[in-house]
Structures are given as C-alpha cells and as structure tokens.
Protein backbone atom coordinates (compact mmCIF):
# COMPACT_ATOMS: atom_id res chain seq x y z
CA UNK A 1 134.53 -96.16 126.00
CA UNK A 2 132.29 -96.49 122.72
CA UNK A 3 130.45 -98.85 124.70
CA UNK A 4 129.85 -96.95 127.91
CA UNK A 5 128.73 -94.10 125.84
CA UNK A 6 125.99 -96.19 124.42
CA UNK A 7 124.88 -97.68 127.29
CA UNK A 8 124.24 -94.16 128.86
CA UNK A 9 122.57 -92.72 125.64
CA UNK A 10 120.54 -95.57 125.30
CA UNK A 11 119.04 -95.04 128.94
CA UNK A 12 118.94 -91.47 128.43
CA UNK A 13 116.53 -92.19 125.46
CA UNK A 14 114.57 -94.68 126.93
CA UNK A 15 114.13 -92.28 129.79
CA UNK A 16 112.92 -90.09 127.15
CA UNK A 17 110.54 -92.21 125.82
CA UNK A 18 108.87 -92.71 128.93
CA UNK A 19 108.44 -89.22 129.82
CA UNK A 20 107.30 -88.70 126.40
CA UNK A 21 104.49 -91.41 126.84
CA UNK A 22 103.36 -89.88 130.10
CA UNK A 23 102.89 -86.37 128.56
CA UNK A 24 101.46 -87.57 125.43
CA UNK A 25 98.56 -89.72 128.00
CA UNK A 26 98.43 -86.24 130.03
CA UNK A 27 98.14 -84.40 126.86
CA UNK A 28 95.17 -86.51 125.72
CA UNK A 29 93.08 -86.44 128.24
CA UNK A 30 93.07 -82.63 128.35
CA UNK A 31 92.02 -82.11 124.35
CA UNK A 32 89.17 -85.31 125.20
CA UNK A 33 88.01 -83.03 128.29
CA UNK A 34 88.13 -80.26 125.54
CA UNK A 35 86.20 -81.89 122.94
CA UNK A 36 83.40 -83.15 125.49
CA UNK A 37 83.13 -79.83 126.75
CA UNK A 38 83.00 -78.10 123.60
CA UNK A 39 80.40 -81.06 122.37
CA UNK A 40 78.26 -80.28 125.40
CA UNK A 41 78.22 -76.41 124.61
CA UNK A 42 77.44 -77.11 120.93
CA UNK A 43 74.39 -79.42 121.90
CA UNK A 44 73.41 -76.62 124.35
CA UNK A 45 73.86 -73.94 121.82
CA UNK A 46 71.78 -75.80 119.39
CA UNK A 47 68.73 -76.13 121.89
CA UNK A 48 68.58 -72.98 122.74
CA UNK A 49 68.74 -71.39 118.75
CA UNK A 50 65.17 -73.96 118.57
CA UNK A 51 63.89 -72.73 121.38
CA UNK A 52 64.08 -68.75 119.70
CA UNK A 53 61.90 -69.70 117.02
CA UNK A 54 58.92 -66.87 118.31
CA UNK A 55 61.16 -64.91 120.29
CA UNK A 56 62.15 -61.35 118.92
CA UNK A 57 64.67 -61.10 116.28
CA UNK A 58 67.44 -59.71 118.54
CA UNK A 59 67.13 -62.78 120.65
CA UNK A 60 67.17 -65.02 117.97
CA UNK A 61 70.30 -63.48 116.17
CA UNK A 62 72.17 -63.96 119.73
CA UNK A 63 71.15 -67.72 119.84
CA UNK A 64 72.46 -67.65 116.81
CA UNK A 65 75.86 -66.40 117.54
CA UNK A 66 76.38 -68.55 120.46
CA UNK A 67 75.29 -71.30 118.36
CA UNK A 68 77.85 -70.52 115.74
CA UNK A 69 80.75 -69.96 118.12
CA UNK A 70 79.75 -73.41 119.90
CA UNK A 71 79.68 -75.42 116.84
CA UNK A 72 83.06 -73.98 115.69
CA UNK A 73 84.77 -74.38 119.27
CA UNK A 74 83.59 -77.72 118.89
CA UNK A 75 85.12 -78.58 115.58
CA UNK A 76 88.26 -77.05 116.57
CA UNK A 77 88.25 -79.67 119.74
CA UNK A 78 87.38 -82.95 117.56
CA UNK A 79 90.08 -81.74 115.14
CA UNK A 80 92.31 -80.90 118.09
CA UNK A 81 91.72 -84.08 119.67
CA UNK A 82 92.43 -86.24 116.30
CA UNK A 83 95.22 -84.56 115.47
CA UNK A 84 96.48 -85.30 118.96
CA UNK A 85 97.02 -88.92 118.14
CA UNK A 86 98.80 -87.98 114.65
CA UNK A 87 101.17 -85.82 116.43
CA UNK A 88 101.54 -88.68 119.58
CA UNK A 89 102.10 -91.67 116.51
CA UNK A 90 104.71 -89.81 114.38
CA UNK A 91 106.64 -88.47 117.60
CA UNK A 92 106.60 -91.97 119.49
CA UNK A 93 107.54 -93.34 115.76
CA UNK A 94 110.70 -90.92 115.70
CA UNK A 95 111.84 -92.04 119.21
CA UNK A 96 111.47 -95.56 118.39
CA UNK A 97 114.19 -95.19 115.24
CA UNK A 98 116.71 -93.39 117.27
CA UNK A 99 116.05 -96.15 120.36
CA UNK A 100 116.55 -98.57 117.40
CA UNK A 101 120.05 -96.91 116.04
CA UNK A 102 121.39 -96.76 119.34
CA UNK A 103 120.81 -100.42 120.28
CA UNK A 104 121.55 -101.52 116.65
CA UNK A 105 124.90 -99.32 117.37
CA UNK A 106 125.90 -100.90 120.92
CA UNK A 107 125.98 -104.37 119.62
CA UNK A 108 128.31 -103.33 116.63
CA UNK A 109 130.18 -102.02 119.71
CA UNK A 110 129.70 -104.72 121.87
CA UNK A 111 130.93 -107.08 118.83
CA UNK A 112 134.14 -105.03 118.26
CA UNK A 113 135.01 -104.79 121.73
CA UNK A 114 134.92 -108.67 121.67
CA UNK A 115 137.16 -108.67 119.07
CA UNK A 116 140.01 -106.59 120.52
CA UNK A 117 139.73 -109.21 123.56
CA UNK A 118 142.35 -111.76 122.84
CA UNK A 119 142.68 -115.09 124.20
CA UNK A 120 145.67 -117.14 124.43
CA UNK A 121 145.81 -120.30 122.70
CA UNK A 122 147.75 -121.74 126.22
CA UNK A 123 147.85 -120.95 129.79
CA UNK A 124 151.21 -119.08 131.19
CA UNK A 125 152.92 -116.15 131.85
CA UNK A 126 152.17 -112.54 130.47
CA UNK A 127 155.22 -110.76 129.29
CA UNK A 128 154.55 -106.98 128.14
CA UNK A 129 156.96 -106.29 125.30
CA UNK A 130 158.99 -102.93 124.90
CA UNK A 131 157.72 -100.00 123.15
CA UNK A 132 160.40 -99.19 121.07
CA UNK A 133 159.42 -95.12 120.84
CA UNK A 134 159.57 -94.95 124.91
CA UNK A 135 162.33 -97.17 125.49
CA UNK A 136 159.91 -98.87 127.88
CA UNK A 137 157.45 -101.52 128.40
CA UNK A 138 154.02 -101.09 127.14
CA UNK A 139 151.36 -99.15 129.29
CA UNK A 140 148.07 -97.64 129.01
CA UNK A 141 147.82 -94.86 126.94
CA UNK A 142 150.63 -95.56 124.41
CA UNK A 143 149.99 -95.06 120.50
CA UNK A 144 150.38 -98.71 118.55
CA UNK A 145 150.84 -98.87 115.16
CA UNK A 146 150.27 -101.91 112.53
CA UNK A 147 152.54 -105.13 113.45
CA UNK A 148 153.50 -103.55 117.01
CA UNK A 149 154.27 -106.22 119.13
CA UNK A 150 152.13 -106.03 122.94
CA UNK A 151 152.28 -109.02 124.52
CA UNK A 152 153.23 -112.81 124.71
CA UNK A 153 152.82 -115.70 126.58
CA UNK A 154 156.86 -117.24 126.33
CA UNK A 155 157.58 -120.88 126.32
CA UNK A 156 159.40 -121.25 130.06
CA UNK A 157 160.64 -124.70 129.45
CA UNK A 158 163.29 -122.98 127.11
CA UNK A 159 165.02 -119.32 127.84
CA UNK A 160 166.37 -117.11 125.63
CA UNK A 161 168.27 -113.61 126.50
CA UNK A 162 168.11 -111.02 124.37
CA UNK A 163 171.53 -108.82 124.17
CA UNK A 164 172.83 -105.53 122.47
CA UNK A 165 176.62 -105.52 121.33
CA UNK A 166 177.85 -101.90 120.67
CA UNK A 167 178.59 -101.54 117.39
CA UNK A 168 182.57 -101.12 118.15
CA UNK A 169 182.15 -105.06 119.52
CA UNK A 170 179.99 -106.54 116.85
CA UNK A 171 182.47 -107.51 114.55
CA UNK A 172 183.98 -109.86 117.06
CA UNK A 173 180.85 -111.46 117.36
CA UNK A 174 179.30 -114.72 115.57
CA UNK A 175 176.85 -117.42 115.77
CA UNK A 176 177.68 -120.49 118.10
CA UNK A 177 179.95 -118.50 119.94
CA UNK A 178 179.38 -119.11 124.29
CA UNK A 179 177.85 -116.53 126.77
CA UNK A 180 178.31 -116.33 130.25
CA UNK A 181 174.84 -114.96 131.69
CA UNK A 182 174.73 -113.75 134.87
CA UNK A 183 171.17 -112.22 136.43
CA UNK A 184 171.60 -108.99 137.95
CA UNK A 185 168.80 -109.79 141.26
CA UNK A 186 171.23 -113.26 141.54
CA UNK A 187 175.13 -112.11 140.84
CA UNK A 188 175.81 -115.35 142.21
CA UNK A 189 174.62 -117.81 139.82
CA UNK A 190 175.89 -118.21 136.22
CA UNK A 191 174.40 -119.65 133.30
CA UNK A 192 175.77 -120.51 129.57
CA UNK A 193 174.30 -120.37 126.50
CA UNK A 194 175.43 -120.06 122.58
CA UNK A 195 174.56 -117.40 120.03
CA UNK A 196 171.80 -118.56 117.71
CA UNK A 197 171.21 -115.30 115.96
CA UNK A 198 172.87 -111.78 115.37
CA UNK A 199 171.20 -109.07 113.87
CA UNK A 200 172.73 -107.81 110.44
CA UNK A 201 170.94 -104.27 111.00
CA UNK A 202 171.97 -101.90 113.70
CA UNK A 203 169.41 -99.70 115.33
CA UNK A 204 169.36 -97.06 117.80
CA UNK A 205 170.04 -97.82 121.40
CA UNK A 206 166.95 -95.84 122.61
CA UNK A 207 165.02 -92.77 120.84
CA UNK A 208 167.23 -90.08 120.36
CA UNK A 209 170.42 -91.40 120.87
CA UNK A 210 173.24 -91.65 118.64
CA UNK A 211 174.29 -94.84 119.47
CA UNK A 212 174.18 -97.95 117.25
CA UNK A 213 173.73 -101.23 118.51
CA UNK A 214 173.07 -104.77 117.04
CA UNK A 215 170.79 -107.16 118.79
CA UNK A 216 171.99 -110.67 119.25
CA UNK A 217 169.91 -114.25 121.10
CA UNK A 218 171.23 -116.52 123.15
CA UNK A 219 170.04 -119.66 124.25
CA UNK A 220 170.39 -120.61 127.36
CA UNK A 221 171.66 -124.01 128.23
CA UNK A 222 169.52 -124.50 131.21
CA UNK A 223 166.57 -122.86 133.17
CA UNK A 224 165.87 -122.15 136.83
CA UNK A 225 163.19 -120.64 138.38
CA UNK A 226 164.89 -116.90 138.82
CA UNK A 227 165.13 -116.95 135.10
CA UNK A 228 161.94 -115.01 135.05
CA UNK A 229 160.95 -113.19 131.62
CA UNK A 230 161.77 -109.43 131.54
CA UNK A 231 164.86 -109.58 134.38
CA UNK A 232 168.01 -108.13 133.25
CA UNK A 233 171.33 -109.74 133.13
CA UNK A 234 174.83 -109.06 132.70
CA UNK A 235 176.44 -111.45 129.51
CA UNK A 236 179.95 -112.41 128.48
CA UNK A 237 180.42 -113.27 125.05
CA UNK A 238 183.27 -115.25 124.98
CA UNK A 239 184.94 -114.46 121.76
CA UNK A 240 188.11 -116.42 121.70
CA UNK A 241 189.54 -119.42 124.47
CA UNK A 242 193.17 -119.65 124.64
CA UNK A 243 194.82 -122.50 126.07
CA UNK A 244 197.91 -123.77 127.38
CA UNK A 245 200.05 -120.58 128.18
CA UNK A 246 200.69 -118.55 131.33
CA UNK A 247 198.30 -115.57 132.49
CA UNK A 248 198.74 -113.11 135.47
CA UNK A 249 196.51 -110.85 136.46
CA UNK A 250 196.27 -107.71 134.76
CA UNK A 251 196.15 -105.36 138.12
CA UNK A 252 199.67 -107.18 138.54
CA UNK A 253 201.20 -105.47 135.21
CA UNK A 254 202.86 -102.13 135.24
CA UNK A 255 203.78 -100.02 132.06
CA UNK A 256 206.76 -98.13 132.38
CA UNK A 257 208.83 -95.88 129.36
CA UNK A 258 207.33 -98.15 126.67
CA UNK A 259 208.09 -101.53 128.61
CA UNK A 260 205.91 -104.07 130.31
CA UNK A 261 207.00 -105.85 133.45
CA UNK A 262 205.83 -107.75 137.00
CA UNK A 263 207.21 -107.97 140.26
CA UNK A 264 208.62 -111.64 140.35
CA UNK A 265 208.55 -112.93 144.00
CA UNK A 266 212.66 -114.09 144.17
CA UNK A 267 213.04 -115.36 148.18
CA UNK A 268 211.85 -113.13 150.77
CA UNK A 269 211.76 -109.95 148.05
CA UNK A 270 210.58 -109.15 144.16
CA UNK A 271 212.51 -108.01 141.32
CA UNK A 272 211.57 -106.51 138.21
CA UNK A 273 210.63 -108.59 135.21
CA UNK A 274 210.34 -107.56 131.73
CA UNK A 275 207.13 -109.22 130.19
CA UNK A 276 205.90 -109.98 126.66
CA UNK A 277 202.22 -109.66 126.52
CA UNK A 278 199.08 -111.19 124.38
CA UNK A 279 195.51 -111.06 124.14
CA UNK A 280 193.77 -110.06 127.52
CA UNK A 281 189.94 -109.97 128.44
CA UNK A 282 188.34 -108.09 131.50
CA UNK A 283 191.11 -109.80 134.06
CA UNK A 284 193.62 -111.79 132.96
CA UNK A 285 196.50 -111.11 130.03
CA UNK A 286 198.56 -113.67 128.20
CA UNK A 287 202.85 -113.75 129.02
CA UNK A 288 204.18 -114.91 125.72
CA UNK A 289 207.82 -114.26 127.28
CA UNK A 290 209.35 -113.84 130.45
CA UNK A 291 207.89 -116.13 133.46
CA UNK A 292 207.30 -119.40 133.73
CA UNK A 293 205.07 -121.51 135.70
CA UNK A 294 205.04 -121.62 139.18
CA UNK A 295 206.78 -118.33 139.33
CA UNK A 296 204.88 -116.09 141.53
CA UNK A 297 204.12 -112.23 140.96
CA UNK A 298 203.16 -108.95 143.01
CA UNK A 299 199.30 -107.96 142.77
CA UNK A 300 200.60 -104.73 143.92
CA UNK A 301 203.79 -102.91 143.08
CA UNK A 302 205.56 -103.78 146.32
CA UNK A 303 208.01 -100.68 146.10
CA UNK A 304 205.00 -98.54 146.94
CA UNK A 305 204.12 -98.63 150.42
CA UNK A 306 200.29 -98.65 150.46
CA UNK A 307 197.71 -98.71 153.53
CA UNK A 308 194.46 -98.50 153.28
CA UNK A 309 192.23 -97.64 156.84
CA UNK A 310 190.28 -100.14 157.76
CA UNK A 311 191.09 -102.56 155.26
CA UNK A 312 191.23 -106.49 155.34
CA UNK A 313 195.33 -106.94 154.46
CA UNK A 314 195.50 -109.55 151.78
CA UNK A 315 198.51 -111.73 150.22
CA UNK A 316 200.44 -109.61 147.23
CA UNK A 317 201.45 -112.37 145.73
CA UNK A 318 199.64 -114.70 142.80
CA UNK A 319 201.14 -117.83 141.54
CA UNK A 320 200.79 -117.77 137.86
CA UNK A 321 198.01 -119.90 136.44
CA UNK A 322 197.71 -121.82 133.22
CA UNK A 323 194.98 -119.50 131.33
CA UNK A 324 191.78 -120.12 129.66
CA UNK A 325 189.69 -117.08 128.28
C-alpha cells in the first residue's frame, strides 16, 4: 500500500513539474514581449523629448512626461523580466526536493516491502497455521503480533498429528503410549503412531470458552498420500492393553437392581447370567467372573421382542472373544 501510494504521488508530482515548466516558458515569453515593448517605447520616448528642444515649453514638458513614464515602464519590464527567472529557479528548485523525497521515500519502501517477502529455504507445501484469537487459519486482514506463527513449509516424509485431550482424560495420558489415527475424508484407513510429547500447560479450547485442554503429538508410524497437512482426524489413545481374559460386547450387558448379567445362549434358548465386570473402552468390557470361552451371549436382550421396519435382521448371538484393548 505504502508503495502504491508513492508511485501515484510521485507521478502526480512529476506531472506537476511539467506543467510547471510549461507555464514558467509561457510566462517568460510574455514579460520578454513586455520588456521589448516597453524598451521600444522608452527609445521612442527619448527621440521625441530631443526633438522638443525649440518647440514651446508646453510641448516640451509633455515629451517630457511621456519620456518619464516610458523609461519607468521600461525599468519595471527589465526588472519584471529578471525577476522572472529568480522566481522560475527557486520554484523549479522546490519541486525538485519534494520529487527527490518522494523517490528517496519509495525505495525505503520498495526495500521494506522486500523484506517482508520471505523465501523458503526448500521447495514444498504451504501450510497456513491457526490463529489462535479466531480459532481459525490465518487470512488476510488478521492482526499478528511478535513470535505469531503464519506459515510453514512441513517435512512430508515424516507426519505428525497434533491432538487435544480434555482435561478430565489427561491424566491417563503419557509419552510412548499408541494412537490409533483415523482421517475423517478416509474412515477406512487406520494409522498408528506413539506419543512423543504432552503439553504440561492447559489452554483454552477456543476464545471464550471455558474449556481446558492439553495438547499432545503423535508420530505417525507411516505416511500415505491422504495424510495431507491441515486434514482432521479422529485418534485413539490407547491407554492400557489387557490380555488374556474374556470380553463381550458392551451393547450385550444389561444392569438390573444393582447386578450385571448376559443372556448366555444354553441350546435353542438363553438364560440369565450374573457377570463380574472390569475395565471397558468404547466397545468391549472385561468378564472377570461368570462365562467362559466359547460360551456365546445375546447382543440383544432376547426377552424383548424387537422389529425394526426395514431393517437387515442380524444374528443375536456373539461368541465371546479373548480381549485386547
């Protein structure tokens, strides 16, 4: 913008001076015109006074006025006509230092506006960061401040995901412990990665909200082209693996006066059985006592008879796995 401004007030000036030049040239002329004139009456006027030496007084006193008025019209003109080029020096003079400022201030533009152009030290991928006070990526018009953060050209060969744990979660989480990360524009695919760093500062999760979170990185395992920087994923920190005991589903549990029990297939029907239960993530819980392995159990209470229009009917019954997770 600086720049622009001084490109256009630089042309407006020069504009200026030429304008000026032409008047001044114009001007001139005129007061030469004047002064020749005014010489030429003088010269006349001075004749004609010599030429009243015998003529009656009254004559001569009139030759003498003319004369008079001619010779001071005259000076007035040669002093008009000097002064012309005093007054055409000084004012070209003044126009030439402000031409002079202006061009001495565009390149101290043109310099700073080379160095807010940065250049990468390698070739790659722009990534605009987030502006922390929007909650949003960087765009034109936002307010930086000292240290902000704009942009970045990330290393692709290696991929990191950046996550936020509510603070209710963040004590279960360390360093080194696995993620599941799945990209939201791919649900299919699944990556892994381990926890290299988690933040010992909580912040807020956007401006003006009154939840806390704490930023953790993982590092990805692998890469793939649909790992592109700035997509959004959904991650499963896997915070404890259990191994070697019996899971069931937990849609296959059903709480009841203070008890816990399944629907154990027994021949062609299911009775009730009383379970112990453990720890449980998003889908599976841990039976500490009451089946064993191979036993098979209800996804569905089958003493309620439900039907749903239109749906696909699907076996109620899950053999019980051997659980990790």
């Amino acid at each position: 913008k600086v720049v622009e401004d001084k490109e256009t007030e630089l042309k407006t000036i020069l504009a200026d001076l030429d304008k000026l030049k032409a008047q001044q040239s114009a001007d001139k002329e005129q007061a030469r015109t004047d002064f020749e004139t005014a010489k030429l009456n003088f010269e006349l006027a001075k004749i004609a006074k010599e030429r009243m030496e015998f003529e009656p007084e009254a004559k001569k006193r009139e030759a003498e006025l003319e004369f008079e008025r001619s010779k001071l019209a005259f000076e007035q003109a040669k002093n008009n006509l000097e002064n012309k080029d005093i007054v055409r020096k000084s004012e070209l003079n003044n126009l030439n230092l402000k031409i002079s400022q202006i061009r001495s201030d565009l390149e101290e533009a043109r310099k700073e506006m080379e160095q807010l152009t940065l250049k990468a030290p390698i070739s790659g991928l722009i990534v605009y960061e987030n502006n922390w006070a929007t909650g949003r990526k960087i765009a034109v018009g936002d307010q930086p401040w000292r240290g902000m953060p704009l942009i970045s050209v990330p290393d692709l060969s290696e991929a990191q995901v950046e996550v936020s744990i509510n603070e209710m979660d963040i004590a279960k989480v360390e360093k080194d412990q696995k993620v599941k990360v799945i990209p939201d524009a791919f649900p299919n695919m699944e990556f892994t990665g381990n926890i290299t760093s988690v933040s010992q500062i909580g912040r807020q999760k956007s401006s003006g909200s009154n939840i806390k979170v704490f930023d953790i990185i993982v590092d990805l395992n692998e890469t793939d082209e649909v790992l592109k920087p700035g997509i959004t994923t959904t991650n499963k920190v896997i915070v404890e693996t259990i191994s070697g005991v019996l899971s069931v589903p937990i849609i296959s549990v059903i709480e009841n006066e203070g008890k816990t029990f399944v629907f154990k297939q027994n021949g062609s029907g299911f009775d009730r059985q009383e379970v112990t239960l453990g720890e449980k993530n998003d889908n599976f819980v841990v039976v500490k006592k009451g089946l064993e392995v191979g036993d098979k159990v209800a996804l569905r209470n089958p003493e309620v008879d439900v039907e749903i229009e239109g749906s696909e009917k699907k076996d109620p019954v899950s053999p019980l796995p051997s659980a990790e997770g």
